[in-house]
N, C-alpha and C. Protein backbone atom coordinates (compact mmCIF):
# COMPACT_ATOMS: atom_id res chain seq x y z
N UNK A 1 0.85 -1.18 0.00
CA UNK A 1 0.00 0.00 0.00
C UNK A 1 0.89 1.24 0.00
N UNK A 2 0.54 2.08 -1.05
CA UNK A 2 1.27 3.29 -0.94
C UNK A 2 0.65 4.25 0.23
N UNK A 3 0.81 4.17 1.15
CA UNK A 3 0.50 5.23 2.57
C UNK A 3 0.21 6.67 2.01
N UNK A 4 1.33 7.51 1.21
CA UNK A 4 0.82 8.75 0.71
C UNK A 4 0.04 8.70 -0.55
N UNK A 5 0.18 8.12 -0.87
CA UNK A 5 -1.12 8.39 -2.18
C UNK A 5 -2.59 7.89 -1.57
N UNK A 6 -2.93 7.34 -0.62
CA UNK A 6 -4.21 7.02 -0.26
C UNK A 6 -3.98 8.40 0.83
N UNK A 7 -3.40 9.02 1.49
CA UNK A 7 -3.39 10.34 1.95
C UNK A 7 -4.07 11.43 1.19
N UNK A 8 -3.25 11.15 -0.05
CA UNK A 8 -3.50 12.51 -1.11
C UNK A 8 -5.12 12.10 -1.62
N UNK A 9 -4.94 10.90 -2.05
CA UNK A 9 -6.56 10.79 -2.60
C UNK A 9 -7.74 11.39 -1.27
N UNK A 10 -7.72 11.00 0.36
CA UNK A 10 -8.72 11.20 0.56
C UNK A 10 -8.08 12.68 0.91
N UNK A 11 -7.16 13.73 1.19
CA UNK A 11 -7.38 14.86 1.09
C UNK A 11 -8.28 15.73 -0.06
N UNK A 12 -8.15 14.92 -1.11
CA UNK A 12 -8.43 15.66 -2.43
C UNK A 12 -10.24 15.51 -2.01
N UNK A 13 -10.92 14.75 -1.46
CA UNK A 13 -12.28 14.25 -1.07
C UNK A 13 -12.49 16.04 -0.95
N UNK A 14 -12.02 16.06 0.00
CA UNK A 14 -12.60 18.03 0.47
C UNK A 14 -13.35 19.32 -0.57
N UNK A 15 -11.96 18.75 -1.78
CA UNK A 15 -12.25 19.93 -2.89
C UNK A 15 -13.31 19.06 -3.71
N UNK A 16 -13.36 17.81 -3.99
CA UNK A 16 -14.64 17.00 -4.93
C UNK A 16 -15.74 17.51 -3.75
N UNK A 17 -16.16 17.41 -2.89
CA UNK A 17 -17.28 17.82 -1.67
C UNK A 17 -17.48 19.36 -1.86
N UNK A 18 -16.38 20.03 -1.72
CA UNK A 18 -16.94 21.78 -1.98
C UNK A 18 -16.90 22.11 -3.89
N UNK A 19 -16.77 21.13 -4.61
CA UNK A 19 -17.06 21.31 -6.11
C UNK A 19 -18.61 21.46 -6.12
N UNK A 20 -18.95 19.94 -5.28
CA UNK A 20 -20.72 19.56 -5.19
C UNK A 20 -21.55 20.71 -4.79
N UNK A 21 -21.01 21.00 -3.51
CA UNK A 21 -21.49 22.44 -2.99
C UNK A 21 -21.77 23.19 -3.81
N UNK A 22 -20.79 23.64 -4.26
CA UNK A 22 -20.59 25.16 -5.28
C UNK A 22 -21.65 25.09 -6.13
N UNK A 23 -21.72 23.17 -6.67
CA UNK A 23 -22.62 23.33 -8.13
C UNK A 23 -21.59 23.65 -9.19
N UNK A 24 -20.21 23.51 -8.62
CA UNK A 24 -19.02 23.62 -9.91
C UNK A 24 -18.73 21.89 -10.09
N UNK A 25 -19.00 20.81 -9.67
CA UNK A 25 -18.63 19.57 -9.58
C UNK A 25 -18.89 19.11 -11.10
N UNK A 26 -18.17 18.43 -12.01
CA UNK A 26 -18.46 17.85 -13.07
C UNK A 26 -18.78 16.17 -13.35
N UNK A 27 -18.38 15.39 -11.81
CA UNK A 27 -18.44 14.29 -11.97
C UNK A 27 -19.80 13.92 -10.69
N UNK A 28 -20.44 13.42 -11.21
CA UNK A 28 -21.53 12.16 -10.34
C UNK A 28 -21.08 11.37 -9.06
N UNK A 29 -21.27 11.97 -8.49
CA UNK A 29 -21.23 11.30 -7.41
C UNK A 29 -22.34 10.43 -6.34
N UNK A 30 -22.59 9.57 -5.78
CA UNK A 30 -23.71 8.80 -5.29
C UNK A 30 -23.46 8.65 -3.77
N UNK A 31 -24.01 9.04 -2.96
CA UNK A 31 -23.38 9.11 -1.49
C UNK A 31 -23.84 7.77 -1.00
N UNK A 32 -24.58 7.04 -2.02
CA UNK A 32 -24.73 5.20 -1.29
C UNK A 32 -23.62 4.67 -1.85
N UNK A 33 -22.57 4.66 -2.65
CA UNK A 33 -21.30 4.74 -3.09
C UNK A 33 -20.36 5.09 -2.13
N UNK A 34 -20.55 6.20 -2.18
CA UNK A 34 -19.87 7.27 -1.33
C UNK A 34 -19.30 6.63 0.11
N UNK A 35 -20.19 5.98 0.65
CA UNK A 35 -20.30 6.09 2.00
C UNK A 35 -19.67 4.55 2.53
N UNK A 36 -19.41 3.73 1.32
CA UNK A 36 -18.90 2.76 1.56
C UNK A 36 -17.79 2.69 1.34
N UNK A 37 -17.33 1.51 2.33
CA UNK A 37 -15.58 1.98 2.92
C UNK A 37 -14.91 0.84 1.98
N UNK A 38 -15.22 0.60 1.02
CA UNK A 38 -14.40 -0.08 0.18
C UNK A 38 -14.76 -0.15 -1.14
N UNK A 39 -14.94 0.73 -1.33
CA UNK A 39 -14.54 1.37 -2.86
C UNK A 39 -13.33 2.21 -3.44
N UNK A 40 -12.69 2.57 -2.23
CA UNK A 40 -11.15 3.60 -2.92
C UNK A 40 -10.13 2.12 -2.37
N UNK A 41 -9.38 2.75 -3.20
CA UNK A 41 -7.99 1.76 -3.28
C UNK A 41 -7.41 1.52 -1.53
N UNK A 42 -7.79 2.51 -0.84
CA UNK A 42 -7.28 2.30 0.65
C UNK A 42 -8.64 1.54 1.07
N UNK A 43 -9.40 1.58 1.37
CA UNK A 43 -10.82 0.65 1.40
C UNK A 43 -10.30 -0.78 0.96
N UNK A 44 -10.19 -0.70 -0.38
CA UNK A 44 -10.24 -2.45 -0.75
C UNK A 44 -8.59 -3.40 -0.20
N UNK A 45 -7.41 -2.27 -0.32
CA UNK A 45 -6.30 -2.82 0.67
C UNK A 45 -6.65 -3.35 2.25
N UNK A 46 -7.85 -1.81 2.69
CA UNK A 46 -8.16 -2.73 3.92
C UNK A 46 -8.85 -4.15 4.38
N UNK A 47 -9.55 -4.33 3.06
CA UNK A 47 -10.97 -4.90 3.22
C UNK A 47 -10.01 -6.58 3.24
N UNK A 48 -8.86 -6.47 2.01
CA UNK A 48 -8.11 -7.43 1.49
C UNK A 48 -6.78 -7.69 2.07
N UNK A 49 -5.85 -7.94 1.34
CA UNK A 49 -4.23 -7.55 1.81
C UNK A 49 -3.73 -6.54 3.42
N UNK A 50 -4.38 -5.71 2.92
CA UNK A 50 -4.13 -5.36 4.67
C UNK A 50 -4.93 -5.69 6.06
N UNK A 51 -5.66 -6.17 5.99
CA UNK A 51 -6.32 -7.00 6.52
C UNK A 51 -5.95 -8.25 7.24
N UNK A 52 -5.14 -9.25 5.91
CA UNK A 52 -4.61 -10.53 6.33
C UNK A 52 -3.02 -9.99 7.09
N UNK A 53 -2.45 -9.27 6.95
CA UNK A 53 -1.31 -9.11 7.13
C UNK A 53 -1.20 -8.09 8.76
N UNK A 54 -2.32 -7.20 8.61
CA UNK A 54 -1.99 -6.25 9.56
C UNK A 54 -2.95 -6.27 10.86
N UNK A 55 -3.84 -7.09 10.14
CA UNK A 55 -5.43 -6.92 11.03
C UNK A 55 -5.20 -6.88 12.47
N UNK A 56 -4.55 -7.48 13.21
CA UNK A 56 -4.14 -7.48 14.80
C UNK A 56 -3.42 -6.13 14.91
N UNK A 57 -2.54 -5.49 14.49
CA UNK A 57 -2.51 -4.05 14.48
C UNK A 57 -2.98 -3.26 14.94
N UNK A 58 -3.07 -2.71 16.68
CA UNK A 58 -3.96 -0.83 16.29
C UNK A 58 -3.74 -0.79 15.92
N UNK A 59 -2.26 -0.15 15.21
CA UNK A 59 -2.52 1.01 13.88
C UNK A 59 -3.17 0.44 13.12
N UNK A 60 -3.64 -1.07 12.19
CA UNK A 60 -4.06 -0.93 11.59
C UNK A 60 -5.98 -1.12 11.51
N UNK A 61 -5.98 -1.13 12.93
CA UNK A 61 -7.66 -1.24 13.34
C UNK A 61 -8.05 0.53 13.42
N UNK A 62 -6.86 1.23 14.24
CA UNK A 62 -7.69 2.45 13.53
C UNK A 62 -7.39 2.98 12.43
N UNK A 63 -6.93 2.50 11.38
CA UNK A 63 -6.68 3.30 10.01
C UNK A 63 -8.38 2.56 9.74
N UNK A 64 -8.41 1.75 10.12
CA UNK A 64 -9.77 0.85 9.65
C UNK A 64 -11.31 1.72 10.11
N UNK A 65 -11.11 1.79 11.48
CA UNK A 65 -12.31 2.45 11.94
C UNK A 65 -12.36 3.65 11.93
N UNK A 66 -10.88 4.62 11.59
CA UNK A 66 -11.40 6.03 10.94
C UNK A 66 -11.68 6.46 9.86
N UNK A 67 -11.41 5.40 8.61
CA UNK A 67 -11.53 5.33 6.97
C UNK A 67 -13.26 5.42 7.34
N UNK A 68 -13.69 4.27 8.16
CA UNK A 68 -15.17 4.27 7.86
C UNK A 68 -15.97 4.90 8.51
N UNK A 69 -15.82 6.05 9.31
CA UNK A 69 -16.37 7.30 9.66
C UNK A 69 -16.01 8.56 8.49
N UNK A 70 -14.63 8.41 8.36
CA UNK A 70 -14.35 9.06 6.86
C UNK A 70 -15.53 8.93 5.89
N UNK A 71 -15.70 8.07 5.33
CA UNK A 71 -16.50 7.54 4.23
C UNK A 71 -18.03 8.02 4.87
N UNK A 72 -18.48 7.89 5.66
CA UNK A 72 -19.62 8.01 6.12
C UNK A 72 -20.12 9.53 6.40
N UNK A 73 -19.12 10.33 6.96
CA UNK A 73 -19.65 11.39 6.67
C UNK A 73 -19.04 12.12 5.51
N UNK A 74 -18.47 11.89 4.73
CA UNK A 74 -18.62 12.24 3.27
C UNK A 74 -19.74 12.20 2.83
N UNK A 75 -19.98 10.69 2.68
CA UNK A 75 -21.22 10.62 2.17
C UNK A 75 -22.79 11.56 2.63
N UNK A 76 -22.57 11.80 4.60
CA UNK A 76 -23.41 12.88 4.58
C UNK A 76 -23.07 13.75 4.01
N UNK A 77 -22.17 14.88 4.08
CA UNK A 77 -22.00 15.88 3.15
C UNK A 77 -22.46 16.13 1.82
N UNK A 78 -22.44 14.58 1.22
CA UNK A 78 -22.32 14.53 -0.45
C UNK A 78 -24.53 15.08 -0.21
N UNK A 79 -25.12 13.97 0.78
CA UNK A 79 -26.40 14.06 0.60
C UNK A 79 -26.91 15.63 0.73
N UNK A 80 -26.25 16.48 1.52
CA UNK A 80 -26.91 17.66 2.22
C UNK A 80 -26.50 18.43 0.82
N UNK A 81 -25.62 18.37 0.33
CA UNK A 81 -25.35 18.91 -0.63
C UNK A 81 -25.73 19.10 -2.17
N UNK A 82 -26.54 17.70 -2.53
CA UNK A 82 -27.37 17.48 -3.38
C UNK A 82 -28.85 17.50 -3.16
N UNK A 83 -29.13 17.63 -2.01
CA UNK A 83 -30.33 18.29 -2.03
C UNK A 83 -30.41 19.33 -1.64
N UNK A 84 -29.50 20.38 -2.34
CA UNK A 84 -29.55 21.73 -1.86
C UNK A 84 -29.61 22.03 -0.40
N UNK A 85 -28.91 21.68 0.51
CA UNK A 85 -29.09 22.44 1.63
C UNK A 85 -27.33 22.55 1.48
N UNK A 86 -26.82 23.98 1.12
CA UNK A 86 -25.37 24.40 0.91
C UNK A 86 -25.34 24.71 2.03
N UNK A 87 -25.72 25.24 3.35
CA UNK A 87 -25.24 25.73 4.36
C UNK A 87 -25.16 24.37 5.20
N UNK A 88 -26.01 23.66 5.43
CA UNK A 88 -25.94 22.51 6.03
C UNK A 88 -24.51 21.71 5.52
N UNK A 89 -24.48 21.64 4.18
CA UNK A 89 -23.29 20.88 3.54
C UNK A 89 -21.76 21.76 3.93
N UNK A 90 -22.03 22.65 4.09
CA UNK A 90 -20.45 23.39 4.42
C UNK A 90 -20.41 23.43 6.16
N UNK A 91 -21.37 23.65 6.84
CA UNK A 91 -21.07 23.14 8.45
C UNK A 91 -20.57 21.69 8.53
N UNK A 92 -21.05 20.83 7.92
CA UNK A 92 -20.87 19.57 7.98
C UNK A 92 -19.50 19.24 7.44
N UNK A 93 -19.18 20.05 6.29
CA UNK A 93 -17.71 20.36 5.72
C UNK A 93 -16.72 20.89 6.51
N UNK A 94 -17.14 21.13 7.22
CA UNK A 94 -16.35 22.11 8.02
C UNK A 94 -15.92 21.67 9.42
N UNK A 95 -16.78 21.13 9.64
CA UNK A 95 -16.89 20.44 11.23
C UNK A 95 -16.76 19.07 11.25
N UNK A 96 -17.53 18.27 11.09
CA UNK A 96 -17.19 16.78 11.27
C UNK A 96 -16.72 15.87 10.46
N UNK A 97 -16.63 16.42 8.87
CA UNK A 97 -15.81 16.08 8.03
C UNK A 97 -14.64 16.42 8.30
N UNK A 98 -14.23 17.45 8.67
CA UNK A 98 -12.67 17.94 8.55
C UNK A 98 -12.10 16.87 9.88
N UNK A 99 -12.90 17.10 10.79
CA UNK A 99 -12.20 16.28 12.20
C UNK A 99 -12.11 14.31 11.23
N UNK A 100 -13.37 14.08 10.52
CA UNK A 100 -13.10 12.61 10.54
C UNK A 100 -11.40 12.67 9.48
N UNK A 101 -11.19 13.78 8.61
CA UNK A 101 -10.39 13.29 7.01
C UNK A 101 -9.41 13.52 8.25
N UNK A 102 -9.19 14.34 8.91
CA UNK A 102 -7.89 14.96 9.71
C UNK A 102 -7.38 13.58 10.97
N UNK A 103 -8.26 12.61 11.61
CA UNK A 103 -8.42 11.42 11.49
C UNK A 103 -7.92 10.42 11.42
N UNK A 104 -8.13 10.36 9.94
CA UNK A 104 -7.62 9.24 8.97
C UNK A 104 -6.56 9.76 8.15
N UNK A 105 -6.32 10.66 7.83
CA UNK A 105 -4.68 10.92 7.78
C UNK A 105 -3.75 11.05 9.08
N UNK A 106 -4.21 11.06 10.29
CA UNK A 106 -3.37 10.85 10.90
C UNK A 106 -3.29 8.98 11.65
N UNK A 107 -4.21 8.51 11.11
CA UNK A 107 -3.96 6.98 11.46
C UNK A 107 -3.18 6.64 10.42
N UNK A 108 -3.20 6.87 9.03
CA UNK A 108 -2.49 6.77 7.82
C UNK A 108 -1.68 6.51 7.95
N UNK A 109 -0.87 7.54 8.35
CA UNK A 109 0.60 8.20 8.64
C UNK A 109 0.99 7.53 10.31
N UNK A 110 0.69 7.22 11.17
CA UNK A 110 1.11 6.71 11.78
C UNK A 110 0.89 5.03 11.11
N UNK A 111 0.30 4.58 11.09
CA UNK A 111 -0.29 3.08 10.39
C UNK A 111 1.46 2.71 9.43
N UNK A 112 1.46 3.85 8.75
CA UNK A 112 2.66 3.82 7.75
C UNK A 112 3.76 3.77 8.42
N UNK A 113 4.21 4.49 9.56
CA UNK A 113 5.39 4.13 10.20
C UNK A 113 5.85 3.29 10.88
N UNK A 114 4.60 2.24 11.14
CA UNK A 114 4.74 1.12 12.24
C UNK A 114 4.64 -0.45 11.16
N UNK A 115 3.69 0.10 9.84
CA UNK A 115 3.39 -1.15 9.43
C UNK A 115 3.77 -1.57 7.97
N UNK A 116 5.17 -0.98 7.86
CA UNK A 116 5.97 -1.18 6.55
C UNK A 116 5.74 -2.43 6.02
């Protein structure tokens, strides 16, 4: 598992979430998709390969259980946001999204230094 590129991908989540907002977003997004924790490449490493190898791990039980609060309130965000409620979607952006991504990059990144 590349540790920083599943970093960079779910940082990048923030700006695809305030695209939706804006109503500047060009790609489809589905927050019943969305919200499941194994659909990005760090998801299916967990679900698979990191799993068999690391699963007894804290680090790698919480890279596990903060990915899927990650994912979950994305996916709220993604909903508040497509049904037009933009203020609801940017508190939620703002507040419990930022604490879950902030999170899971820091289980990431520790996960990565312990579980080469």
């Amino acid at each position: 598992m590349d540790f920083q590129t599943a970093i960079g991908a779910h940082q990048k989540w923030k700006t695809r979430l305030r695209m939706v907002i804006d109503g500047k977003s060009t790609e489809t997004l589905d927050p019943n998709i969305v919200c499941k924790n194994d659909q990005c490449d760090l998801g299916k490493w967990i679900q698979g390969e990191g799993g068999k190898i690391l699963g007894a791990r804290p680090e790698f039980t919480e890279v596990k259980t903060t990915h899927d609060k990650f994912h979950v309130v994305a996916a709220s965000v993604l909903k508040r946001a497509l049904a037009g409620d933009k203020a609801g979607a940017n508190a939620l952006l703002d507040g419990d999204y930022y604490d879950a991504s902030s999170k899971v990059v820091q289980a990431i990144s520790k996960c990565s230094a312990v579980c080469k």
